[in-house]
Protein backbone atom coordinates (compact mmCIF):
# COMPACT_ATOMS: atom_id res chain seq x y z
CA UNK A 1 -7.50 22.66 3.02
CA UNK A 2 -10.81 21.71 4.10
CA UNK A 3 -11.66 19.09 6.60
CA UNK A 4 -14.85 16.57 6.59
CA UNK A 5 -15.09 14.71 9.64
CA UNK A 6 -16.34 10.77 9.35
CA UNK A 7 -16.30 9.04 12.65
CA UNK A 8 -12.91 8.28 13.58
CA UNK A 9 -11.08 9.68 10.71
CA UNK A 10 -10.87 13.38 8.98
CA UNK A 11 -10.48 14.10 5.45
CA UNK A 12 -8.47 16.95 4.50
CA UNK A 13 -9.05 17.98 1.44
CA UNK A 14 -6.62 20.30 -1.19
CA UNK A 15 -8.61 23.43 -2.69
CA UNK A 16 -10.83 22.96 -4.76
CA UNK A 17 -11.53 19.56 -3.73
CA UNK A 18 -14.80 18.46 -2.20
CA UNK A 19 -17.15 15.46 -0.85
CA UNK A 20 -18.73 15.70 -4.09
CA UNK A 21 -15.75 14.53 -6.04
CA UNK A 22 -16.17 11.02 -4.57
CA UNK A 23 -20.05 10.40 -5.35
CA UNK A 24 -18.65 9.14 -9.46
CA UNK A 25 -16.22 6.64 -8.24
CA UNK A 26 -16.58 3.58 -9.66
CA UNK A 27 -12.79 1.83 -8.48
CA UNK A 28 -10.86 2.52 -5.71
CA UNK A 29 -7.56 1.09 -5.30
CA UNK A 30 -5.13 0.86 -1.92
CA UNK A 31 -1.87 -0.02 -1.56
CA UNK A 32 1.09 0.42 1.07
CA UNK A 33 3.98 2.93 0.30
CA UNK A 34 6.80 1.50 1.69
CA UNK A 35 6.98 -2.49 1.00
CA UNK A 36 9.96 -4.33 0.29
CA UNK A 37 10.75 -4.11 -3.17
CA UNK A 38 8.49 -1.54 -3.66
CA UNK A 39 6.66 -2.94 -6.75
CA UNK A 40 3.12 -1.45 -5.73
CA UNK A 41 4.51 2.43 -5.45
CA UNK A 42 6.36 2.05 -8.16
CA UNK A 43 3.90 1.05 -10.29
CA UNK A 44 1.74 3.73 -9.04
CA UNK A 45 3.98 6.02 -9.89
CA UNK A 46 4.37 4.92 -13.43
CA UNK A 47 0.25 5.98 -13.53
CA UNK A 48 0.70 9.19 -11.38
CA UNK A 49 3.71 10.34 -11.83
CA UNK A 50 4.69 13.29 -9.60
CA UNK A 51 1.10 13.93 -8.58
CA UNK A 52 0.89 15.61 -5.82
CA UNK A 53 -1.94 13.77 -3.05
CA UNK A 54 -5.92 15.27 -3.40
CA UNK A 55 -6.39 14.57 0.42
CA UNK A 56 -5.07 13.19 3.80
CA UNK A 57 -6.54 11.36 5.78
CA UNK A 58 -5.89 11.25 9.20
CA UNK A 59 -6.66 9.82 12.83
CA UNK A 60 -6.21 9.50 16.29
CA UNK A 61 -5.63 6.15 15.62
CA UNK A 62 -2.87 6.29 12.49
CA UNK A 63 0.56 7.24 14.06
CA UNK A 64 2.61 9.49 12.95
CA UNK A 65 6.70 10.55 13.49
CA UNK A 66 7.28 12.72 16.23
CA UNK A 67 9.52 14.67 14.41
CA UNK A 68 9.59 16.97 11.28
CA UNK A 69 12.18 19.05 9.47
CA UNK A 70 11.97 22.53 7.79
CA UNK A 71 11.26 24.19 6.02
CA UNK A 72 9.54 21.61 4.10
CA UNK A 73 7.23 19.97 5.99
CA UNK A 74 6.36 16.11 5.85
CA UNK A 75 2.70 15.55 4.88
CA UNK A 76 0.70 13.83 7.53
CA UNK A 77 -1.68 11.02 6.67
CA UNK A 78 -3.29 8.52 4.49
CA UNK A 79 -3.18 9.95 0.93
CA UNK A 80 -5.84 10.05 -1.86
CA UNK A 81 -5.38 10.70 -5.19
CA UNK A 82 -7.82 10.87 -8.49
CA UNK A 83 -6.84 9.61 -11.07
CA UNK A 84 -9.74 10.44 -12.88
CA UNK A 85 -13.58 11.58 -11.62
CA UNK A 86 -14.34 7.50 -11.44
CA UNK A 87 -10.81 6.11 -10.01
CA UNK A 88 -8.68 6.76 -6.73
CA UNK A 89 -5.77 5.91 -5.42
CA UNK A 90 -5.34 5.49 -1.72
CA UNK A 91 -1.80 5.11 -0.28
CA UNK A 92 -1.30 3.76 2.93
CA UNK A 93 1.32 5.23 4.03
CA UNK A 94 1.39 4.12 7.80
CA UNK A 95 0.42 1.40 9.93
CA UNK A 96 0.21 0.87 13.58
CA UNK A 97 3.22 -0.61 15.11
CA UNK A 98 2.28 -3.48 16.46
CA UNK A 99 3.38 -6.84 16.98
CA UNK A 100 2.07 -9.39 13.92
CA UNK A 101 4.38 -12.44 15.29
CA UNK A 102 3.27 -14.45 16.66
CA UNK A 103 -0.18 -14.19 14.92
CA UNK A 104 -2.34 -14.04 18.38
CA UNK A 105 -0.45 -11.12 19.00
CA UNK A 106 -1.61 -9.78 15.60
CA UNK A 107 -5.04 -9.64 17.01
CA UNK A 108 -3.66 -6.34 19.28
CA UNK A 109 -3.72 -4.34 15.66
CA UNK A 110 -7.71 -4.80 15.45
CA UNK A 111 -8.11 -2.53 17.91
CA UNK A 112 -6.83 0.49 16.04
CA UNK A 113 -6.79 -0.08 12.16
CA UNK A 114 -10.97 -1.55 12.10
CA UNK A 115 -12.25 2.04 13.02
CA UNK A 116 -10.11 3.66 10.43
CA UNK A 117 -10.19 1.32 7.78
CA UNK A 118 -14.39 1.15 8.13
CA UNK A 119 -14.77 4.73 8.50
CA UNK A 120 -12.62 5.79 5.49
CA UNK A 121 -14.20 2.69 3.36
CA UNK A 122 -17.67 4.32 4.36
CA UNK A 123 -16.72 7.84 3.83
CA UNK A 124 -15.83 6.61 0.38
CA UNK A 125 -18.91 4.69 -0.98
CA UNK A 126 -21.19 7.40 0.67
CA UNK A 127 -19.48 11.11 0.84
CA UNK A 128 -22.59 12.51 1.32
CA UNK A 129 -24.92 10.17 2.92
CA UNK A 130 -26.06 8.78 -0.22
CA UNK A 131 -25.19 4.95 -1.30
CA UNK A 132 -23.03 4.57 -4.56
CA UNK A 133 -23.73 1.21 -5.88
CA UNK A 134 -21.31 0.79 -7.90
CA UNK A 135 -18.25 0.91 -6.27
CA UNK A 136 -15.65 -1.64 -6.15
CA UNK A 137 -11.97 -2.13 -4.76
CA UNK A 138 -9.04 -3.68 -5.35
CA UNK A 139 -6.01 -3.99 -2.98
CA UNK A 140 -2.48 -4.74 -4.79
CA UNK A 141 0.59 -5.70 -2.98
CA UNK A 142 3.66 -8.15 -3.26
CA UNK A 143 4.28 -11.54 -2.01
CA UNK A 144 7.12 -10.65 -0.06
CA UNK A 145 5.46 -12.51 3.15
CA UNK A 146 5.72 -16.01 1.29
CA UNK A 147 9.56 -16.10 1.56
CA UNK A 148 9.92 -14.23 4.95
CA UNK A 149 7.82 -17.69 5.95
CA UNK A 150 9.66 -20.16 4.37
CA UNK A 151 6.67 -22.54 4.54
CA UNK A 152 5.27 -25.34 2.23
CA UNK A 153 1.74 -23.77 2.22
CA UNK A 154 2.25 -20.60 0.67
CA UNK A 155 4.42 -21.13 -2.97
CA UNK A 156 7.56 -18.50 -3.95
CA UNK A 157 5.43 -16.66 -6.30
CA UNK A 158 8.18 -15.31 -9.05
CA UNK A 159 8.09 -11.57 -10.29
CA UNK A 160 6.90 -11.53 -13.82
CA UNK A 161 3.75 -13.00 -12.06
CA UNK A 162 0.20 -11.58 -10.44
CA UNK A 163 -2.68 -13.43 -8.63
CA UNK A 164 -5.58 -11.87 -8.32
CA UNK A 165 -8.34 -13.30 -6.31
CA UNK A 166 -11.79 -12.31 -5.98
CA UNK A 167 -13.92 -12.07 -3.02
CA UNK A 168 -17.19 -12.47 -4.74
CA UNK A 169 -16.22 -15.83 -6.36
CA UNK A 170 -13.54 -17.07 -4.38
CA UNK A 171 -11.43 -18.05 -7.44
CA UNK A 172 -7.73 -16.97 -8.47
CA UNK A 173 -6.72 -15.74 -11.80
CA UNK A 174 -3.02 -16.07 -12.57
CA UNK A 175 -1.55 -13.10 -14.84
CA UNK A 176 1.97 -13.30 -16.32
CA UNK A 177 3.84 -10.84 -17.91
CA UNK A 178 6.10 -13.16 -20.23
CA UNK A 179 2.21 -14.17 -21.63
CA UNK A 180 2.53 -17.86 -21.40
CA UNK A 181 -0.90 -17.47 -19.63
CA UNK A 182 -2.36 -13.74 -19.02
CA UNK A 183 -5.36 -14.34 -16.71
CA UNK A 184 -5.73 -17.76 -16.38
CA UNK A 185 -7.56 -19.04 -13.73
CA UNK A 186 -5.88 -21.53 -11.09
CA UNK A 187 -7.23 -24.64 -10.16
CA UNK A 188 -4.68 -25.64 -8.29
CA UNK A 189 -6.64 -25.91 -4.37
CA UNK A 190 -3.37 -25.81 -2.57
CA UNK A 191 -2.07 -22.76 -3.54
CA UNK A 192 -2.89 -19.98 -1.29
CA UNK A 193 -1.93 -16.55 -0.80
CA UNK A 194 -0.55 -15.20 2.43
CA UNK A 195 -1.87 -11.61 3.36
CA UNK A 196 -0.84 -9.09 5.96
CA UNK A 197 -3.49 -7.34 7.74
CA UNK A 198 -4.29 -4.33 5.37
CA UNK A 199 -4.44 -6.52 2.29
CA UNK A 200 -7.09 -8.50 3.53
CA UNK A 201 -8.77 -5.75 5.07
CA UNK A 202 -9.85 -3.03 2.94
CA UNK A 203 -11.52 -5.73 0.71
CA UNK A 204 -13.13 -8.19 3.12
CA UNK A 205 -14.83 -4.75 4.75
CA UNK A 206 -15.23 -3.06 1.74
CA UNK A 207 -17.04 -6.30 0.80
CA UNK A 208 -19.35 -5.99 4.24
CA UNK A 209 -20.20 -2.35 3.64
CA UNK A 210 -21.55 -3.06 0.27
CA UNK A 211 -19.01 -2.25 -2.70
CA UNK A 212 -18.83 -4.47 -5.53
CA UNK A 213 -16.36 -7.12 -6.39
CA UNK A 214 -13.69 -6.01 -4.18
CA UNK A 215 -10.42 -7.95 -5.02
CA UNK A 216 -6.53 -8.44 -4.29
CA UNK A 217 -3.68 -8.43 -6.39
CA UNK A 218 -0.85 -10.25 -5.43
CA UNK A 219 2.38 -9.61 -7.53
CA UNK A 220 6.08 -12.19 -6.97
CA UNK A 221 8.93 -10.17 -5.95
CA UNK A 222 12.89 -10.49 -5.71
CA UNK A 223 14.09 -11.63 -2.38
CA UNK A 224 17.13 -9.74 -2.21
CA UNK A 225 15.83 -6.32 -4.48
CA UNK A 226 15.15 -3.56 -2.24
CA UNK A 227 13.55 -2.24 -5.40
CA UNK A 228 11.67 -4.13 -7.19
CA UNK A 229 11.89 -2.93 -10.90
CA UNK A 230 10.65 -6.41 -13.06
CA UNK A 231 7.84 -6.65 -10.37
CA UNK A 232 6.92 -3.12 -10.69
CA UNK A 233 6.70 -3.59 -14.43
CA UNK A 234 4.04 -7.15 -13.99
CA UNK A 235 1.54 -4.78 -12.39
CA UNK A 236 2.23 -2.40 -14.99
CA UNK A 237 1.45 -4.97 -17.15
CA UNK A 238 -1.71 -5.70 -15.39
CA UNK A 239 -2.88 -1.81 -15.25
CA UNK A 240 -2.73 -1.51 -18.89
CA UNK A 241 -6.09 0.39 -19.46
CA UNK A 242 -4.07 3.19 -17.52
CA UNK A 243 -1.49 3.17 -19.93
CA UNK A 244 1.46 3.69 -17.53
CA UNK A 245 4.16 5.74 -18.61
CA UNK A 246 7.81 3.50 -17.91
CA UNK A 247 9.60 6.59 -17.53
CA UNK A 248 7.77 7.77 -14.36
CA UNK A 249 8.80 4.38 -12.62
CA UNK A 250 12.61 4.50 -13.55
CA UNK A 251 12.53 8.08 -12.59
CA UNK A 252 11.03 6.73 -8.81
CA UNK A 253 13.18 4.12 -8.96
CA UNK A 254 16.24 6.12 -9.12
CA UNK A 255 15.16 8.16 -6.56
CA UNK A 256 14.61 5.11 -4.30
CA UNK A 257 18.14 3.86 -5.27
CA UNK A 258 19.52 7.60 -3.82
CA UNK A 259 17.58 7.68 -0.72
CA UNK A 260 18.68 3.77 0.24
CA UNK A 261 22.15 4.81 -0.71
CA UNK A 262 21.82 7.73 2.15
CA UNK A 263 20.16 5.44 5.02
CA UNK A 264 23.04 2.99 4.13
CA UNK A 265 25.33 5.20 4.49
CA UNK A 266 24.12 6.93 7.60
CA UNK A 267 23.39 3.59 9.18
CA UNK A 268 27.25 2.62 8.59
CA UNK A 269 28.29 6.01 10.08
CA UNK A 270 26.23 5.33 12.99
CA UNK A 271 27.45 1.78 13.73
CA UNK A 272 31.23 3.09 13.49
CA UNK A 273 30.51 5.76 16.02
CA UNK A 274 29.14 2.99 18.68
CA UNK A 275 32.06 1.23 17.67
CA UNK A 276 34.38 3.97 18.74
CA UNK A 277 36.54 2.65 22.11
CA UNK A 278 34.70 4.97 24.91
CA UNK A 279 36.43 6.94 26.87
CA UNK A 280 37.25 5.61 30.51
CA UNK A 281 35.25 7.47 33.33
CA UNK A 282 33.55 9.66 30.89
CA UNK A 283 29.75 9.99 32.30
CA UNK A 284 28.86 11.53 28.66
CA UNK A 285 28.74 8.39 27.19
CA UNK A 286 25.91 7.52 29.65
């Protein structure tokens, strides 16, 4: 791997790829790996498939599990991928732990995701010092915030829909999959969209360092799926021009249904062990 250093964050790079490969993007596109529901990765993954990351990137400031396992090795890091010489993928795959509730203890996560988030947003749009002016982003995630709030303000937004709101013009365009109204914009001046802090932002900087239109995409979600299938399938819908293959999601998908079925498991076995009636005088226990 190489490594490019950009303020407070490092790119490491696979072989073969270099700063140069990011001076013909034209659309970048974030999204976290592990939501609940997991509509965003799994639509990702109907795009990528089992694409293996172009670069990490990492920082002081990202944390990372103390522990590893071999003799595979987890990878470390935000990952990129190209999808193409003019589209990349970015996949945030951690996120400081810090308290978000209430929200004026959100403000405590400011202090380590701006530097990374700015620094990796300008590495981007200039890899090699030079401006690229005509660069745009889109975050997409899930609405899975609007029933975790149970409040009046922010609407249960159903699966087979997507909002996507622009920064530029401040306006909403609804996009359903059933097409009763594929982008259609939404007049409606109470509804509002609830975002956590990466959603909001990768676009509101991206919009301050200078890239073009930068955007969200909202897509409903299932309360009680832990994986998020018809959801998955809306932003399919809505990333048509990179014709997503189905197959690659229900392959994920099952995947995702294997590894819960584990951690449920494990997490039963673990609870019945602290159940188990200690034994008197027994300073092991301790």
């Amino acid at each position: 791997m190489n490594r490019t250093k950009h303020d407070s964050v490092d790119i490491y790079t696979v072989s073969g790829v270099t700063p140069a490969w990011f001076e013909d993007l034209k659309q970048v596109y974030v999204f976290a790996d592990s939501e609940h529901g997991n509509a965003p990765k799994l639509a990702f993954k109907s795009i990528m498939g089992r694409t293996e990351p172009d670069a990490f990137v990492c920082s002081h400031l990202i944390s990372e599990m103390g522990f590893n396992s071999a003799p595979k090795l987890d990878d470390i890091g935000w990952e990129m991928y190209f999808y193409d010489k003019h589209t990349l993928f970015v996949c945030i795959t951690a996120w400081p732990q810090t308290a978000l509730f209430p929200p004026e203890d959100s403000k405590k996560s400011w202090i380590y995701t701006y530097p990374v988030v700015r620094d990796l947003l300008d590495f981007i749009i200039r890899p090699n010092g030079v401006m690229n002016n005509d660069l745009t982003l889109t975050y997409f995630s899930s609405s899975t915030m609007h029933d975790v709030l149970e409040s009046d303000k922010f609407q249960i937004i159903p699966p087979t829909e997507a909002h996507y709101f622009s920064l530029v013009t401040n306006t909403i365009i609804k996009h359903d999959l059933k097409g009763r109204s594929k982008k259609k914009k939404i007049t409606d001046e109470d509804f509002k969209l609830f975002l956590t802090p990466p959603t909001w932002m990768f676009p509101k900087l991206a919009q301050m360092i200078g890239y073009l239109s930068p955007s969200i995409l909202i897509v409903g979600n299932t309360p009680e799926e832990k994986i998020d299938e018809v959801a998955a399938r809306t932003l399919m819908d809505w990333f048509d021009n990179f014709d997503p293959n189905p197959e690659y999601m229900t392959e994920y998908a099952n995947e995702l249904h294997d590894q819960i079925e584990k951690y449920d498991k494990m997490q039963s076995d673990f609870e019945a062990l602290m159940n188990v009636e200690k034994p008197a005088n027994d300073m092991l226990w301790g």
